[in-house]
C-alpha atoms as a PDB file:
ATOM      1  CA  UNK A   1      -8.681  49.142  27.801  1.00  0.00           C
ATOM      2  CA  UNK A   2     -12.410  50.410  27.390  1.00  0.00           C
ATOM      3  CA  UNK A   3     -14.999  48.684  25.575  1.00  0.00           C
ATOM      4  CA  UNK A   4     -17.982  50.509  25.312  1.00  0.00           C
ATOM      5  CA  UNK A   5     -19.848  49.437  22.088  1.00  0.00           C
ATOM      6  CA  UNK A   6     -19.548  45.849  22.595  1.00  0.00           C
ATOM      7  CA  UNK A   7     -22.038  44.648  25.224  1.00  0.00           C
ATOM      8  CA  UNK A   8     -21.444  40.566  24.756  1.00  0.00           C
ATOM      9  CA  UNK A   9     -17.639  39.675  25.284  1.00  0.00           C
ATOM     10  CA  UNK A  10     -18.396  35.993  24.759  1.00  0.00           C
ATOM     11  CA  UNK A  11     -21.564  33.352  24.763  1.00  0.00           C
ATOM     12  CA  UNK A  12     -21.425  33.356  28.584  1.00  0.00           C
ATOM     13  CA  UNK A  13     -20.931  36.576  29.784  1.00  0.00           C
ATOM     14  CA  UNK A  14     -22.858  39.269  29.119  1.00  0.00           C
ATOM     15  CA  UNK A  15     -21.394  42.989  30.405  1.00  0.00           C
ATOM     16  CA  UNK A  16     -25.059  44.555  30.523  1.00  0.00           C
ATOM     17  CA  UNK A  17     -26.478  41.960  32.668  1.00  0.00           C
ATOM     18  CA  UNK A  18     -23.751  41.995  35.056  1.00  0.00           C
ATOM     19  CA  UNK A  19     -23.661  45.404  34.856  1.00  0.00           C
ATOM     20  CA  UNK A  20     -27.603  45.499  35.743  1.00  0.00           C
ATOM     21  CA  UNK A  21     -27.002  43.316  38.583  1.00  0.00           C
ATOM     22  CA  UNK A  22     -24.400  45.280  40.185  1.00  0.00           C
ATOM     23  CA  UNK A  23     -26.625  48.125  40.000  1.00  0.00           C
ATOM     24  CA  UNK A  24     -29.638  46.090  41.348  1.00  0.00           C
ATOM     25  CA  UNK A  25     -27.614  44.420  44.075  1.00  0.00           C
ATOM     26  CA  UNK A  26     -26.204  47.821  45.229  1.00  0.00           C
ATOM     27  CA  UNK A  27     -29.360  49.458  45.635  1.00  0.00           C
ATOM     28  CA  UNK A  28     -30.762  46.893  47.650  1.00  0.00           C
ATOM     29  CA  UNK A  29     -28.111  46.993  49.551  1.00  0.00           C
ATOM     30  CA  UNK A  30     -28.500  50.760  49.960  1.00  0.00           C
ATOM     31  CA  UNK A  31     -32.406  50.572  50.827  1.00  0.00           C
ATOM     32  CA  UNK A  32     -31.250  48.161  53.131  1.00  0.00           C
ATOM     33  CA  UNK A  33     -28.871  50.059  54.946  1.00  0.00           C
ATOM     34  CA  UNK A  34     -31.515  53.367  54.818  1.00  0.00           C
ATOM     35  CA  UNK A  35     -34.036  51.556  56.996  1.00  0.00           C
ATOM     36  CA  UNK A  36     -31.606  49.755  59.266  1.00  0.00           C
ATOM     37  CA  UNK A  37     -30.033  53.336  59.981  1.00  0.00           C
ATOM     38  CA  UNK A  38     -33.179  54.678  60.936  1.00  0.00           C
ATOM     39  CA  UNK A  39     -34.115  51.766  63.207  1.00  0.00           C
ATOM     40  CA  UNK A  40     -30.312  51.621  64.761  1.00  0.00           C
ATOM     41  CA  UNK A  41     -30.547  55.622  65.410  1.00  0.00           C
ATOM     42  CA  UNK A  42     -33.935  55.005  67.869  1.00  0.00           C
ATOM     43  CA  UNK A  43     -32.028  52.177  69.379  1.00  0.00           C
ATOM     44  CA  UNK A  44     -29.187  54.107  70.193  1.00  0.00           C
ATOM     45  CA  UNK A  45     -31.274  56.693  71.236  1.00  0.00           C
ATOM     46  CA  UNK A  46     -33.380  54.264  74.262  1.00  0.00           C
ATOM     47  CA  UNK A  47     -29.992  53.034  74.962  1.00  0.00           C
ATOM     48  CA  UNK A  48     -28.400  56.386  75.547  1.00  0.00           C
ATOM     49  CA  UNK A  49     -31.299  57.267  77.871  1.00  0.00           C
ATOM     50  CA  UNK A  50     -30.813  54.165  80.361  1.00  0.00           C
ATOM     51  CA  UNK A  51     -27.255  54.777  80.453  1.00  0.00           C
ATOM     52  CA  UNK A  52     -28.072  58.121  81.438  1.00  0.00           C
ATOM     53  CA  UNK A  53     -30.498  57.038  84.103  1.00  0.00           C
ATOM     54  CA  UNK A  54     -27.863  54.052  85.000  1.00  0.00           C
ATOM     55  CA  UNK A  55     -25.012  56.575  85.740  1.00  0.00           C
ATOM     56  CA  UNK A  56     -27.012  59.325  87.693  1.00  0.00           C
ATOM     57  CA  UNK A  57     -28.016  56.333  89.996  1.00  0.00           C
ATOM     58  CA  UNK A  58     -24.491  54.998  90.122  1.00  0.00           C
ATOM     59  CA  UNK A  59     -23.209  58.674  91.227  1.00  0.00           C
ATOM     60  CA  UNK A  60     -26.351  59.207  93.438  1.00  0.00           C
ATOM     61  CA  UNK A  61     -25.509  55.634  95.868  1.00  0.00           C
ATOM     62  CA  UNK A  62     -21.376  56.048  95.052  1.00  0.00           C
ATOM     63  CA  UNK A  63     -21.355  52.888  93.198  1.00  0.00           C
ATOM     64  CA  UNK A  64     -18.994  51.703  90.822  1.00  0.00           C
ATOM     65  CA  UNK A  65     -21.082  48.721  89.933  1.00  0.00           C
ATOM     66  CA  UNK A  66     -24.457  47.275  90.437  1.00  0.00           C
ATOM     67  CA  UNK A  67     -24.952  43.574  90.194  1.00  0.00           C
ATOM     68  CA  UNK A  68     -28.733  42.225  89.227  1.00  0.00           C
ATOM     69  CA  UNK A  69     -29.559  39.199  88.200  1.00  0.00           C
ATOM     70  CA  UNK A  70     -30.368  40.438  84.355  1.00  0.00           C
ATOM     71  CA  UNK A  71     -26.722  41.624  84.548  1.00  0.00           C
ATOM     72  CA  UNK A  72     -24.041  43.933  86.189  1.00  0.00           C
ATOM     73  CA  UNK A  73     -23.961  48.048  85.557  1.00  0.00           C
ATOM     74  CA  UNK A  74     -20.353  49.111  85.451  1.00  0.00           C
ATOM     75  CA  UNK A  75     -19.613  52.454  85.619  1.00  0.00           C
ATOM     76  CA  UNK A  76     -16.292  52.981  84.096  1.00  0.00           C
ATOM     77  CA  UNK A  77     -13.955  56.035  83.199  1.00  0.00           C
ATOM     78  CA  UNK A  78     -13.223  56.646  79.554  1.00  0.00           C
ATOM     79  CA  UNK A  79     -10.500  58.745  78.467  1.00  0.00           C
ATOM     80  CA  UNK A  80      -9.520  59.625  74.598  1.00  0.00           C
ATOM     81  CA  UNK A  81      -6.699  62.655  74.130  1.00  0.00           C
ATOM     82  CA  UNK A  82      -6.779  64.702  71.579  1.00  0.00           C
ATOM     83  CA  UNK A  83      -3.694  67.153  70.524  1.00  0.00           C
ATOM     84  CA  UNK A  84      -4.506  70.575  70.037  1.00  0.00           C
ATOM     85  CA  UNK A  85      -1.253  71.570  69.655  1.00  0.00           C
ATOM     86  CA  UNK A  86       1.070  69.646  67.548  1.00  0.00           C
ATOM     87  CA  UNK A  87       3.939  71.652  67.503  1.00  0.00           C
ATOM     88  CA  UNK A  88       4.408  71.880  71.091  1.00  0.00           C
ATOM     89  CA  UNK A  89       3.587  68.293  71.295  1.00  0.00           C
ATOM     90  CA  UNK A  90       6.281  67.023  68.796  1.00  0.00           C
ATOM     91  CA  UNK A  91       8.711  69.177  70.797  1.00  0.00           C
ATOM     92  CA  UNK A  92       7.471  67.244  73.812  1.00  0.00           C
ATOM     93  CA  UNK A  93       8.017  64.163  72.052  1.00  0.00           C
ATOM     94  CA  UNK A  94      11.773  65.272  71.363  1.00  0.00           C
ATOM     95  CA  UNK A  95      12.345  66.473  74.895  1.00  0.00           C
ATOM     96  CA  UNK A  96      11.560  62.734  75.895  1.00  0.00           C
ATOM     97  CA  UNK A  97      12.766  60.773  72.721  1.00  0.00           C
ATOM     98  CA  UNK A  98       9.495  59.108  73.076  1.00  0.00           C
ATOM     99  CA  UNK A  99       7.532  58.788  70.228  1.00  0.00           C
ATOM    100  CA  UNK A 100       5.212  56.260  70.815  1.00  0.00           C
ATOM    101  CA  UNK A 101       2.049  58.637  72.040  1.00  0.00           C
ATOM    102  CA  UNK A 102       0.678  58.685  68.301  1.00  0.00           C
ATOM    103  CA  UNK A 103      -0.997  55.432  66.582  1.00  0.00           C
ATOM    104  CA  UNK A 104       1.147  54.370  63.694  1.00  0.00           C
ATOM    105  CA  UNK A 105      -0.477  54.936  60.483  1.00  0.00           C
ATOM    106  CA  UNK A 106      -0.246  56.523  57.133  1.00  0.00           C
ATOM    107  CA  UNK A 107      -2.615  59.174  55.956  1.00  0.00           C
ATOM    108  CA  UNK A 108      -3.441  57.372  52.745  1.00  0.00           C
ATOM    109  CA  UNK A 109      -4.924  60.685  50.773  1.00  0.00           C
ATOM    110  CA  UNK A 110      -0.881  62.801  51.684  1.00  0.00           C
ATOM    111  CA  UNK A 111       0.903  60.260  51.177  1.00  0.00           C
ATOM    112  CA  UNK A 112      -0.725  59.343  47.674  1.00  0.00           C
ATOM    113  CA  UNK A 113      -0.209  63.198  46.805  1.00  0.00           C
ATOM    114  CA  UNK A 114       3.487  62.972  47.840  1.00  0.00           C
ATOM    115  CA  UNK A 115       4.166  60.557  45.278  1.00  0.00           C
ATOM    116  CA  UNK A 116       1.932  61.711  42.721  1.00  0.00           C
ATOM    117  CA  UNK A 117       4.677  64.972  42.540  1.00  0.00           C
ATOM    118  CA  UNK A 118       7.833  62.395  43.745  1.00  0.00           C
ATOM    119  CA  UNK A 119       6.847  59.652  41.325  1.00  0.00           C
ATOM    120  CA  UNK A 120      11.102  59.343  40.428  1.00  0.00           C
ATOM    121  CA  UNK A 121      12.291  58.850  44.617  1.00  0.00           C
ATOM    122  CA  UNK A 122      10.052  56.092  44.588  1.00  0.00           C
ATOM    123  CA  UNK A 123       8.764  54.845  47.840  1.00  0.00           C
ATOM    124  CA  UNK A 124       9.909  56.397  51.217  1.00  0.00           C
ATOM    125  CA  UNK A 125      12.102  54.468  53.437  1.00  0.00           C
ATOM    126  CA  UNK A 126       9.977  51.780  55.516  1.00  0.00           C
ATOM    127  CA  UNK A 127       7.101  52.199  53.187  1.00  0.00           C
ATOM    128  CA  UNK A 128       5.193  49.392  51.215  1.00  0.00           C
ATOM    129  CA  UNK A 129       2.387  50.088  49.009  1.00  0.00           C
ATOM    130  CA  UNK A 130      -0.353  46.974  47.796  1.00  0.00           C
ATOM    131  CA  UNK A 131      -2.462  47.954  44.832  1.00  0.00           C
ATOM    132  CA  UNK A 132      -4.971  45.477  43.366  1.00  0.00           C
ATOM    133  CA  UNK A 133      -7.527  46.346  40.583  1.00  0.00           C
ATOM    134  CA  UNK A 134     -11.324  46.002  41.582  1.00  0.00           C
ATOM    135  CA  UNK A 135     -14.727  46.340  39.572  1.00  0.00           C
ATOM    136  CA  UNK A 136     -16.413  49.193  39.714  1.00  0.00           C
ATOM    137  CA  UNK A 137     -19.906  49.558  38.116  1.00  0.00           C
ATOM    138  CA  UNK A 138     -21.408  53.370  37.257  1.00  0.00           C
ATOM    139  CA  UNK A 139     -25.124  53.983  36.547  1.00  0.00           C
ATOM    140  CA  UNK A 140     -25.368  55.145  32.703  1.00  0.00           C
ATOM    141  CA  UNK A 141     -25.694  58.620  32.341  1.00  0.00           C
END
């Protein structure tokens, strides 16, 4: 239900002023958010650079680790795989009847287009769905 010309549903509440302070809030929030980013991206930045300078002396004296009394440098592997293949990867998968190499998750924006157009099969097998309403304030146009 949409109530547009009434902007006082009782004595207490008024929808404009809680609508204004959404608005309010939200921009602070975003101005916020601005600045921090631009701080956080020169921090990253100086950080990036002494790691940089940590590693090549690491590699340069063979070592692993470097213990000081402000703290320890670790130098540590990191590995992340990416498919770039999935059809020869699923067939791998098959081969071995292993299917635990992929995180377990549903792709929220395929899976909501699936049942948009299979509304009548209901939900899949295995699958639960939570929906809850929430507030959501526009600037007037």
């Amino acid at each position: 239900m949409q109530i547009e010309a009434a902007t006082e549903v009782d004595d207490e509440f008024r929808a404009e002023d809680y609508a204004a302070a959404i608005l309010g809030l939200r921009g602070e929030r975003e101005r916020l958010l601005a600045a921090f980013e631009i701080q956080d991206v020169a921090l990253k930045e100086q950080m990036r650079e002494l790691e940089v300078r940590m590693l090549e002396e690491c590699n340069k004296i063979g070592a692993d680790s470097i213990k000081t009394a402000a703290g320890t440098i670790i130098r540590q592997l990191s590995e992340r795989f990416n498919c770039i293949d999935w059809e020869n990867f699923r067939q791998f998968e098959d081969e071995n009847r292993d299917y635990d190499f992929r995180e377990r998750r549903i792709a929220q924006g395929n899976m909501k287009g699936y049942l948009s157009t299979h509304q009548q099969d209901g939900l899949p097998p295995g699958l639960d769905v939570m929906r809850e309403y929430k507030i959501v304030v526009r600037k007037p146009s």
